[in-house]
Protein backbone atom coordinates (compact mmCIF):
# COMPACT_ATOMS: atom_id res chain seq x y z
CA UNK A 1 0.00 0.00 0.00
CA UNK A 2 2.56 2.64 1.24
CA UNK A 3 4.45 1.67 -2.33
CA UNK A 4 1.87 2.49 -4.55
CA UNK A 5 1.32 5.85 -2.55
CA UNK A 6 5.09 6.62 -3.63
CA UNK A 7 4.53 5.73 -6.85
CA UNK A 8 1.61 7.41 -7.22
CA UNK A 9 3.18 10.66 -6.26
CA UNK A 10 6.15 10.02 -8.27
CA UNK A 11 4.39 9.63 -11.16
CA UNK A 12 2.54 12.98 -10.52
CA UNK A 13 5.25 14.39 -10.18
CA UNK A 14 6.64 13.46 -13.50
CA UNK A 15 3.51 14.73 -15.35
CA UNK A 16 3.90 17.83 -13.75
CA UNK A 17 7.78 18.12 -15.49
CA UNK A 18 6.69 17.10 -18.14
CA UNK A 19 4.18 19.52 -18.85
CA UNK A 20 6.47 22.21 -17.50
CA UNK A 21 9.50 21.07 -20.21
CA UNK A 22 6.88 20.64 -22.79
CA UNK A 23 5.98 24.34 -22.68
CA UNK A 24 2.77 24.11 -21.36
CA UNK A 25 1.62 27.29 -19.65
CA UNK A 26 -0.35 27.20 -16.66
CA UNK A 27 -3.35 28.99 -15.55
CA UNK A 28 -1.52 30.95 -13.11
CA UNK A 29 1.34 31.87 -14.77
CA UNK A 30 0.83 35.30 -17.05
CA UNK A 31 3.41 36.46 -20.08
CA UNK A 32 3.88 40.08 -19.54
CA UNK A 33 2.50 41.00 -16.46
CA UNK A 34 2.83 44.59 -14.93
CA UNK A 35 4.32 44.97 -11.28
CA UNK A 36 4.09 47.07 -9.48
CA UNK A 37 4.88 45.96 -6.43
CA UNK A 38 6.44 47.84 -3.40
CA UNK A 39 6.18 51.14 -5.45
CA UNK A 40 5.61 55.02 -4.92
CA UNK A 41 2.62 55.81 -7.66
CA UNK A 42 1.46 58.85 -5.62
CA UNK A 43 -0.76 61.05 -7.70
CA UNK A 44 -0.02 59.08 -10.76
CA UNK A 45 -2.67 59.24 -13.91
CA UNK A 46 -3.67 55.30 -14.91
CA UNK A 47 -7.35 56.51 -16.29
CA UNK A 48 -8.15 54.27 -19.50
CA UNK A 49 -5.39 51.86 -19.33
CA UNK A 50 -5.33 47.90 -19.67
CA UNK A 51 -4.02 47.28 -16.45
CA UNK A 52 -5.45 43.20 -16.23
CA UNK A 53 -3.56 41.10 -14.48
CA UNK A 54 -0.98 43.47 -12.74
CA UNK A 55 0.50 43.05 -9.65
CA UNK A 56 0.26 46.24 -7.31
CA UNK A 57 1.48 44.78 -3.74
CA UNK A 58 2.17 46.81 -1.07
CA UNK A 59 2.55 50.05 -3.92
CA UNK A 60 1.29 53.73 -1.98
CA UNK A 61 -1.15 54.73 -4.46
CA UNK A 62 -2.63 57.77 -2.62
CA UNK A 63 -4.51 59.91 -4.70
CA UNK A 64 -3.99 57.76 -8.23
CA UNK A 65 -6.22 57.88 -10.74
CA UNK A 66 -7.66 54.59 -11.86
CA UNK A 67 -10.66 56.08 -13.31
CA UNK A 68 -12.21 53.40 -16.38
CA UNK A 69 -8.91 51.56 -15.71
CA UNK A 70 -9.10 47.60 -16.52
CA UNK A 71 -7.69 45.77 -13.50
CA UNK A 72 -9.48 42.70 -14.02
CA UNK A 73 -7.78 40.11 -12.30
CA UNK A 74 -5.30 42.47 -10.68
CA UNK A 75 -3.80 41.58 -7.43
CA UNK A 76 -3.68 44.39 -4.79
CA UNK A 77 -2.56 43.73 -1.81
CA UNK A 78 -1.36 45.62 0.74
CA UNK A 79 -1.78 48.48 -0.89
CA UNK A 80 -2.83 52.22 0.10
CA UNK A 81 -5.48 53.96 -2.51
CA UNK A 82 -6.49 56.76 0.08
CA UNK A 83 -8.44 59.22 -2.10
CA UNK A 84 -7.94 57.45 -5.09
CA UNK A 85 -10.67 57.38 -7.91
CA UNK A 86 -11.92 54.45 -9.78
CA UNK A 87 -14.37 56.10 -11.56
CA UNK A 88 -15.59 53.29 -13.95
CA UNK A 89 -12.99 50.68 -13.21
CA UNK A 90 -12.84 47.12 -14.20
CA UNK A 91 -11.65 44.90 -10.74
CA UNK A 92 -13.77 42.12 -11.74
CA UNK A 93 -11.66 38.79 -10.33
CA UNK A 94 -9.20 41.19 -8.87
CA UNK A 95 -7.25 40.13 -5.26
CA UNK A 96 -8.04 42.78 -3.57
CA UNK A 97 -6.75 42.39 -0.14
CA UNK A 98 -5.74 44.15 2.96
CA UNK A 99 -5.84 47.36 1.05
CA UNK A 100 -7.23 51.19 2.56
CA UNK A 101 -9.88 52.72 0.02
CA UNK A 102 -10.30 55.17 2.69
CA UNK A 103 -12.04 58.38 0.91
CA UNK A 104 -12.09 56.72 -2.32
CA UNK A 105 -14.08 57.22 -5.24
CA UNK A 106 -15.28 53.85 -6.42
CA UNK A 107 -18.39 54.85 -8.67
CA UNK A 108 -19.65 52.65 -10.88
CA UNK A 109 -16.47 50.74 -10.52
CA UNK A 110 -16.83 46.49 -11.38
CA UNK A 111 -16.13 44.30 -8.65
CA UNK A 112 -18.02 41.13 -9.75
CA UNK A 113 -16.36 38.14 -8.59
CA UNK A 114 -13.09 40.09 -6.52
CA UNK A 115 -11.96 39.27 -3.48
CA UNK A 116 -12.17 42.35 -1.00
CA UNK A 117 -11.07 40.93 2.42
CA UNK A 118 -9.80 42.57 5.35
CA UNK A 119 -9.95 45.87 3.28
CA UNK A 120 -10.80 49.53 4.73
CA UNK A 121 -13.99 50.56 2.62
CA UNK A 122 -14.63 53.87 5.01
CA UNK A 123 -16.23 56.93 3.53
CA UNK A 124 -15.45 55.85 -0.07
CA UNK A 125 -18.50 56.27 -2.61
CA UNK A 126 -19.93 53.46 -3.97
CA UNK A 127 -22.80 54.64 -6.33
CA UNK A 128 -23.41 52.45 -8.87
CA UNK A 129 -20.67 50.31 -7.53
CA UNK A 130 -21.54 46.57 -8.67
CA UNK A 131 -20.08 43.79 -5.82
CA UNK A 132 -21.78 41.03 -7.48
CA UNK A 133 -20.36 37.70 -6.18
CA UNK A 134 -17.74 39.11 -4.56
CA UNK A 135 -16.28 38.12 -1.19
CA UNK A 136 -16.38 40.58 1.24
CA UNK A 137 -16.13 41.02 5.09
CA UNK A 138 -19.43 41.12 6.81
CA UNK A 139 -18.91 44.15 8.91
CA UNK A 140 -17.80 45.50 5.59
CA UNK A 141 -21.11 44.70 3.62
CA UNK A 142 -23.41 46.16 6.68
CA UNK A 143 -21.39 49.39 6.81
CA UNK A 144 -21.37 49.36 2.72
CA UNK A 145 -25.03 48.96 2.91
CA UNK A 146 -26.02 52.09 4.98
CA UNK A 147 -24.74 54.17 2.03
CA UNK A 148 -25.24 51.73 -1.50
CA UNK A 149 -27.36 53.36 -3.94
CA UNK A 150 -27.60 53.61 -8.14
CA UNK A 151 -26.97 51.40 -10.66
CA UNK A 152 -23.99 50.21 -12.76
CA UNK A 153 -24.60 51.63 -16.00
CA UNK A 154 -22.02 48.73 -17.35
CA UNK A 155 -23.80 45.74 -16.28
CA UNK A 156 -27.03 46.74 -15.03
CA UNK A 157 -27.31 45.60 -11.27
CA UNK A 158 -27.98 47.87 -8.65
CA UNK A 159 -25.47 48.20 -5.90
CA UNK A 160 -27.72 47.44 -2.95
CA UNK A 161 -28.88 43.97 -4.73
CA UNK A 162 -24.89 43.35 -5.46
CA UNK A 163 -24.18 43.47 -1.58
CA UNK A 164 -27.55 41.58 -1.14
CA UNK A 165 -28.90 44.59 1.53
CA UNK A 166 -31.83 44.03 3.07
CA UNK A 167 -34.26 45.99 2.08
């Protein structure tokens, strides 16, 4: 038993090399990627720009404009976007943790399907902001409630139903 466990793994192992050596490209693994990561882009202009798949960890980002950005499966993570707008912004599938929003302007900005954990959502607009299957603290989703209004003019859902308020 224990030697066809060992085998077992061997042999997954050697699949894995295999595919690896044979060029394969996984899932995870993205050609050309942006980082950003541990960077000053204070005040910087990003408006309209293909940003998918970049890599913003731990960057200061006060005051940058993101405004109709695409950061669709972005990863942000530790990151500081106090006062920052994202006007119109594509985050669908973005990582989107630990980072302060504090004071930021998030209308109508696409998070369908991000991850917003452990993030500081505090006096940031969210009009027309659509959350739609996307994972966010509880605490987060009652305080984002008290103030969720409008409608995405992108994909049609109202913000309130995207946090699933209570009426």
């Amino acid at each position: 038993m224990m030697l066809r466990r060992v085998l077992v793994v061997l042999a997954a192992i050697a699949l894995a090399w295999l595919w690896i050596l044979l060029g394969a490209n996984p899932a995870f693994a993205q050609t050309n990627t942006i980082n950003y990561s541990n960077t000053l882009l204070e005040n910087r202009d990003f408006s309209h720009t293909d940003l998918s798949g970049g890599v913003f960890v731990a960057a200061e980002m006060r005051g940058v404009n993101f405004e109709e950005a695409n950061l669709s499966n972005a990863i942000l993570t530790k990151g500081n976007l106090l006062g920052a707008n994202l006007k119109g912004a594509n985050l669908s599938g973005a990582l989107v943790d630990r980072v302060t929003f504090y004071k930021a302007d998030l209308t109508n900005t696409i998070f369908t399907g991000a991850t917003l954990s452990r993030s500081i959502l505090d006096e940031t607009i969210i009009t027309g902001a659509d959350f739609s299957d996307a994972i966010i603290d509880r605490y987060d989703v009652s305080q984002l409630c008290k103030r969720a209004e409008g409608i995405n003019p992108v994909t049609g859902i109202a913000t309130r139903e995207s946090l699933g308020c209570r009426s």
